[in-house]
N, C-alpha and C. Protein backbone atom coordinates (compact mmCIF):
# COMPACT_ATOMS: atom_id res chain seq x y z
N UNK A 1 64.93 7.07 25.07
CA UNK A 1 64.15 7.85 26.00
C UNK A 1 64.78 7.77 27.38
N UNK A 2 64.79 8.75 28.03
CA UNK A 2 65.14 8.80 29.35
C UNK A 2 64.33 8.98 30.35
N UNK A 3 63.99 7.79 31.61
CA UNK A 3 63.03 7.83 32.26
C UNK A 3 63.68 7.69 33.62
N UNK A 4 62.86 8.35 34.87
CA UNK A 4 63.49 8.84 36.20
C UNK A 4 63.87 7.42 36.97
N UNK A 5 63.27 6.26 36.64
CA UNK A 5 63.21 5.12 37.18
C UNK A 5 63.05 3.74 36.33
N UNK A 6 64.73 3.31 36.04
CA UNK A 6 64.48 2.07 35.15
C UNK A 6 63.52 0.89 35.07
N UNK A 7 63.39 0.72 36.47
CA UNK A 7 62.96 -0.76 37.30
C UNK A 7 61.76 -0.31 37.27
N UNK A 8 60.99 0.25 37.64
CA UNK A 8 59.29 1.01 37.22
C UNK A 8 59.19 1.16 35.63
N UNK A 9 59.98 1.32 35.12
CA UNK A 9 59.85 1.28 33.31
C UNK A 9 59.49 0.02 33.00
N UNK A 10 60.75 -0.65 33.08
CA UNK A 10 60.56 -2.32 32.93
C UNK A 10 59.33 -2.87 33.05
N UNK A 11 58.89 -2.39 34.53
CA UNK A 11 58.11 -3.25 34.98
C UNK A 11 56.52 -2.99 34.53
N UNK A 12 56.30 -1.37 34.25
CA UNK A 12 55.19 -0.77 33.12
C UNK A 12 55.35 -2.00 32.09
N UNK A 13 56.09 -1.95 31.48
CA UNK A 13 56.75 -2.59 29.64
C UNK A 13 56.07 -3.66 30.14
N UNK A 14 56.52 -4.64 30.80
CA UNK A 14 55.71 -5.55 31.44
C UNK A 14 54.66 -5.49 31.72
N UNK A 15 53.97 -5.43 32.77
CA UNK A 15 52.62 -4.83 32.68
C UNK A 15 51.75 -4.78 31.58
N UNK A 16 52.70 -3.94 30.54
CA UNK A 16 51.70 -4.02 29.10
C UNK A 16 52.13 -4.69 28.28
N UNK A 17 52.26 -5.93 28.74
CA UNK A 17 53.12 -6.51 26.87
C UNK A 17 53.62 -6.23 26.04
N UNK A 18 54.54 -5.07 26.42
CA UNK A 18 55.70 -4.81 25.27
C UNK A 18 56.77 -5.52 24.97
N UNK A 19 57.33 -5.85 24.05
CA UNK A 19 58.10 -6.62 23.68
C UNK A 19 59.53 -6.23 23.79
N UNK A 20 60.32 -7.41 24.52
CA UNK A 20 61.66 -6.97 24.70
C UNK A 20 62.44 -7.29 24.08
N UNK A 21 63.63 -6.66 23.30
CA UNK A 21 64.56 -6.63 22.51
C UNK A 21 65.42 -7.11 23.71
N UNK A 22 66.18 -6.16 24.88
CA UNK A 22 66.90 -6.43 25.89
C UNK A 22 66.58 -6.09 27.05
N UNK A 23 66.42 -6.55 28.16
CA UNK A 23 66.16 -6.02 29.59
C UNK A 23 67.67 -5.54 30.61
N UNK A 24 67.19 -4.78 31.06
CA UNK A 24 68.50 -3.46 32.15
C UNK A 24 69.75 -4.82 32.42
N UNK A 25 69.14 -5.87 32.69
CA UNK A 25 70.02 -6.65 33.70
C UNK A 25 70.77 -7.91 32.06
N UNK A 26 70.49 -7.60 31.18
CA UNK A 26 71.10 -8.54 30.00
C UNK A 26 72.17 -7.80 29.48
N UNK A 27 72.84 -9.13 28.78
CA UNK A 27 74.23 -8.63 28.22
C UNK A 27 75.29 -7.50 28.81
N UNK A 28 76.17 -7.23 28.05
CA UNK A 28 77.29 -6.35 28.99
C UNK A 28 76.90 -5.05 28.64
N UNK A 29 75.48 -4.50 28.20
CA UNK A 29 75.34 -3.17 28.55
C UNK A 29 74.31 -3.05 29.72
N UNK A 30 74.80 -2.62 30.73
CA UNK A 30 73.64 -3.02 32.25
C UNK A 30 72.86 -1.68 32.01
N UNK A 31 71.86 -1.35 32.66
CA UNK A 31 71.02 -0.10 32.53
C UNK A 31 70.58 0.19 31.29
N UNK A 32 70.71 -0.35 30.25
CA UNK A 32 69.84 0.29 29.28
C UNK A 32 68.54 -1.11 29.28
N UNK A 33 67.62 -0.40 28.17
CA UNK A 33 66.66 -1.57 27.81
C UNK A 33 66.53 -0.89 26.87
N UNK A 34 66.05 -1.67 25.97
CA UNK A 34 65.88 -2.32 24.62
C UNK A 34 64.26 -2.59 24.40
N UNK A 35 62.97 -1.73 23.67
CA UNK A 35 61.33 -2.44 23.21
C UNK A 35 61.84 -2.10 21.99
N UNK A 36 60.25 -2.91 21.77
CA UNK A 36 60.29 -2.37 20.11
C UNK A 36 58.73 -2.23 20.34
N UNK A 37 58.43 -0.79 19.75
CA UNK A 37 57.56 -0.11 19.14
C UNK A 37 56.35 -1.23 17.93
N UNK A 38 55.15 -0.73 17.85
CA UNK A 38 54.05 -1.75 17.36
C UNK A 38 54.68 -1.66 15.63
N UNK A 39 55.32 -0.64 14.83
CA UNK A 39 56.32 -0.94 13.99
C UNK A 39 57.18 -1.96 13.88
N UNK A 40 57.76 -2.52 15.16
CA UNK A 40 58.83 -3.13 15.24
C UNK A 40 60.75 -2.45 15.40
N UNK A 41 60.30 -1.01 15.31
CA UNK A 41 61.54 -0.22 15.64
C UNK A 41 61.73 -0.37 16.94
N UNK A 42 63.41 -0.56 17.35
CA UNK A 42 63.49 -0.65 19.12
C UNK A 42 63.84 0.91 19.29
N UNK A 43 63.16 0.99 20.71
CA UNK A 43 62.89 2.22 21.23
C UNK A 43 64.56 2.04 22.48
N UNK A 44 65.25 2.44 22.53
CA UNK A 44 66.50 2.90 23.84
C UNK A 44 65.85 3.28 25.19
N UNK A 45 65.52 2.75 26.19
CA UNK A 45 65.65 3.11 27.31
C UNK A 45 66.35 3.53 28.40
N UNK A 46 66.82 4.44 28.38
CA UNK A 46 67.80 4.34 29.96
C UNK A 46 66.97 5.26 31.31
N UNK A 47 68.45 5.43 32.30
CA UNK A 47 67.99 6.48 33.14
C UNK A 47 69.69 7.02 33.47
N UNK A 48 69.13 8.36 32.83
CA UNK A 48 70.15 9.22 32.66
C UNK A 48 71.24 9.48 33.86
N UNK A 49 70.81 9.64 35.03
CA UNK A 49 71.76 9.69 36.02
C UNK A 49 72.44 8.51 36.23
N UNK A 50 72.19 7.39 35.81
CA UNK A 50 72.72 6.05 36.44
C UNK A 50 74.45 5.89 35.00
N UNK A 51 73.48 6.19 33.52
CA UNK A 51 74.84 6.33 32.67
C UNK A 51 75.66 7.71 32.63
N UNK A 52 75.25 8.74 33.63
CA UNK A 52 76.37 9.68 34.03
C UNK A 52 77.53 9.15 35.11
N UNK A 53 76.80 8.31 35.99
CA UNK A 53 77.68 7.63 36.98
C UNK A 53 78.67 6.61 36.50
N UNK A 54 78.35 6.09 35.48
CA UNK A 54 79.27 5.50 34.98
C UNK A 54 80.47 5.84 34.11
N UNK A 55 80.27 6.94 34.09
CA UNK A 55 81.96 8.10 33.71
C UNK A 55 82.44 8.15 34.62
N UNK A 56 81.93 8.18 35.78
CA UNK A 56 83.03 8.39 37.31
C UNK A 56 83.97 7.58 37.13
């Protein structure tokens, strides 16, 4: 999913006790995050302009 503001995502996810697979600032992929869904499927988070900038 692509949302306008990572750090306000996170911090929703938080907010509601969603469970984190990976947060923006873990491991060597920066900007994405990682939930998992009440299934247990992880849901992809990013914010689309930030992994366009990183083709520059």
């Amino acid at each position: 999913f692509n949302v306008p503001d990572l750090e306000a995502a996170q911090a929703w996810f938080d907010e509601h006790d969603v469970t984190f697979v990976k947060r923006a600032d873990q491991g060597k992929m920066k900007d994405v995050i990682f939930v998992k869904d009440p299934d247990g499927y992880w849901i992809e988070v990013i914010q689309a302009d930030r992994m366009a900038a990183m083709g520059d």
